[in-house]
C-alpha atoms as a PDB file:
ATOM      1  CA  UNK A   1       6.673  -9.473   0.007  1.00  0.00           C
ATOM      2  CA  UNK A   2       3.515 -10.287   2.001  1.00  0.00           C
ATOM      3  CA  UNK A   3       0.479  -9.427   0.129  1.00  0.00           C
ATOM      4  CA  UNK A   4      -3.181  -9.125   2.007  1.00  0.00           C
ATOM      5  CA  UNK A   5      -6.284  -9.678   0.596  1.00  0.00           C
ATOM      6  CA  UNK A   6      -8.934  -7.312   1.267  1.00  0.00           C
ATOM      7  CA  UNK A   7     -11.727  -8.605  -1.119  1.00  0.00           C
ATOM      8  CA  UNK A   8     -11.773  -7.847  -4.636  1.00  0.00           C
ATOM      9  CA  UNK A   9      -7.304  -6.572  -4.127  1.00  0.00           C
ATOM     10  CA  UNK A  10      -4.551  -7.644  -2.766  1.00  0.00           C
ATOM     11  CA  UNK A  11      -2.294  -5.158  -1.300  1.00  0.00           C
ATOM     12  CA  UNK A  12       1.023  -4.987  -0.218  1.00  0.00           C
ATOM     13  CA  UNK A  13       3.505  -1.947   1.066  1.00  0.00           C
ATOM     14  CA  UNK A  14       6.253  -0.220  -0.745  1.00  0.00           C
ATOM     15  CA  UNK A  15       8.460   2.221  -1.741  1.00  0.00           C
ATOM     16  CA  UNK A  16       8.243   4.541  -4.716  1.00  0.00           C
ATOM     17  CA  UNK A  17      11.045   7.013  -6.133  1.00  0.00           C
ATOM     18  CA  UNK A  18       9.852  10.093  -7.317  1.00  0.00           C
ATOM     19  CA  UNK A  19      12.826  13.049  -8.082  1.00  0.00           C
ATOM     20  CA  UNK A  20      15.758  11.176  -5.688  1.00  0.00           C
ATOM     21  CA  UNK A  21      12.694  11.121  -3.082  1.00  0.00           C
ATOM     22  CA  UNK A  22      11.084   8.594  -2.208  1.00  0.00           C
ATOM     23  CA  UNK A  23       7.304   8.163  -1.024  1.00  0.00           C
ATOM     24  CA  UNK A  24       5.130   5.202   1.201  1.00  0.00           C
ATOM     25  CA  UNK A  25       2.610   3.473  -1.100  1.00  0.00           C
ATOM     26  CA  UNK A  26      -0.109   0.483  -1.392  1.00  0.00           C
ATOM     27  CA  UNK A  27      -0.346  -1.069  -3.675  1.00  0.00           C
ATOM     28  CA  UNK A  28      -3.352  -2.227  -5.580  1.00  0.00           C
ATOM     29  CA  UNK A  29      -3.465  -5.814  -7.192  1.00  0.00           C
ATOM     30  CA  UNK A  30      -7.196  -6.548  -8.895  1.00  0.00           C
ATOM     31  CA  UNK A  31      -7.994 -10.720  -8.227  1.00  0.00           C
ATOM     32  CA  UNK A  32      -8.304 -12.395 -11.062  1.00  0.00           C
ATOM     33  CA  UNK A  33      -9.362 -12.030 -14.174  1.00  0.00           C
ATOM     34  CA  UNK A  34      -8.227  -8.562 -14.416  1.00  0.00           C
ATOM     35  CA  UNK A  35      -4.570  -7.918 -14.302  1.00  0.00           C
ATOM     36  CA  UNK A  36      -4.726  -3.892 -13.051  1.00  0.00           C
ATOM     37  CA  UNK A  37      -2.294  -2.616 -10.708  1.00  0.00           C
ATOM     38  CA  UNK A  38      -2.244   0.505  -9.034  1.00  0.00           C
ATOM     39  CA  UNK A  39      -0.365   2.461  -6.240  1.00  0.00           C
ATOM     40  CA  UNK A  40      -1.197   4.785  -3.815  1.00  0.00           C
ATOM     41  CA  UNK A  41       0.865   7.467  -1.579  1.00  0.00           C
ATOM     42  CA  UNK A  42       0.295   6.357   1.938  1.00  0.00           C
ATOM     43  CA  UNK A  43       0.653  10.370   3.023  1.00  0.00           C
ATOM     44  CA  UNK A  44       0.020  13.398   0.669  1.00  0.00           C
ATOM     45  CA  UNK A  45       3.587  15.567   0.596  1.00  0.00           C
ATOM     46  CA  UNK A  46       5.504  12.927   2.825  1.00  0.00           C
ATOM     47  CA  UNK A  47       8.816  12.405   1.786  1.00  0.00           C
ATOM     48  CA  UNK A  48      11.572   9.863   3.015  1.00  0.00           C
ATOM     49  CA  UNK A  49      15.792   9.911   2.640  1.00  0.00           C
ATOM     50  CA  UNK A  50      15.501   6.467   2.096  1.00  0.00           C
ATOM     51  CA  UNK A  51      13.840   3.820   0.419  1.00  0.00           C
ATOM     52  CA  UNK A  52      14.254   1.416   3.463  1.00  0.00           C
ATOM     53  CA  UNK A  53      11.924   3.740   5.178  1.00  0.00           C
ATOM     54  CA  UNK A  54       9.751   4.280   3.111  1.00  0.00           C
ATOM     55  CA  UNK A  55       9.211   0.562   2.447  1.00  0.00           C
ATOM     56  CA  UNK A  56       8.368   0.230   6.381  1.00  0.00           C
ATOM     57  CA  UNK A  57       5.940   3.105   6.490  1.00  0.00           C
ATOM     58  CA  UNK A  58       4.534   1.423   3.408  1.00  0.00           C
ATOM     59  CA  UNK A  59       4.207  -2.161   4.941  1.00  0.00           C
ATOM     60  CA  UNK A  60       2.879  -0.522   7.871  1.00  0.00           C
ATOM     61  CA  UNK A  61       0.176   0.985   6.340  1.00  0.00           C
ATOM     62  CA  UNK A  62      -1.095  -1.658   3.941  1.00  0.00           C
ATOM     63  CA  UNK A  63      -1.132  -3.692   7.728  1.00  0.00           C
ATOM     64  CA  UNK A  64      -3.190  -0.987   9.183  1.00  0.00           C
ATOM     65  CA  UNK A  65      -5.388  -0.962   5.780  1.00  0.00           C
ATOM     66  CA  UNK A  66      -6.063  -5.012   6.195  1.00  0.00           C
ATOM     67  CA  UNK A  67      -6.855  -4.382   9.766  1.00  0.00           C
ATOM     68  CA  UNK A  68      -9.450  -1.927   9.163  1.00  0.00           C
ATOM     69  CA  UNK A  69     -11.096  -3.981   6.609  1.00  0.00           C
ATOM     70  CA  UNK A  70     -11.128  -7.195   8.777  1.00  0.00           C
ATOM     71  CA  UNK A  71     -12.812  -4.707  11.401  1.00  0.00           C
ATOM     72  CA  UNK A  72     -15.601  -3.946   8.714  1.00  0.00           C
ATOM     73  CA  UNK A  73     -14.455  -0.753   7.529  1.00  0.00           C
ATOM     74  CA  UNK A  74     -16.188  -1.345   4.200  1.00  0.00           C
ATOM     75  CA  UNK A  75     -19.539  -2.498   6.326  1.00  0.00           C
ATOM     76  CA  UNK A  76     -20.352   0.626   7.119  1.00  0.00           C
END
């Protein structure tokens, strides 16, 4: 697992199962010295077969996320 760090988190991409379904998340990893973990769906109402793919559409996104930070999407 790669995990980016995008200031006060560090995210990573992932699968969750929800129902035999499964759905593309971040997730959330406060620094140090709290301990709170969260996860978000990548997509509202998007759905994958398999947790392989949703893994990759998670990875992908929490790429795209780190990319937008180091571009100074929080600056604004």
């Amino acid at each position: 697992m790669t995990e980016f760090d995008i200031g006060e988190f560090f995210i990573h991409g992932d699968a969750r199962e929800v129902e035999g379904e499964f759905q593309a998340v971040i997730v959330m990893r406060a620094k140090p010295p709290l301990n709170t973990i969260t996860t978000h769906q990548v997509e509202k109402d998007r759905w994958f077969k398999t947790v392989e793919a949703a893994a990759i559409a998670g990875k992908e996104a929490a790429q795209a996320l780190k990319s937008a930070v180091d571009a100074g999407a929080l600056n604004a």
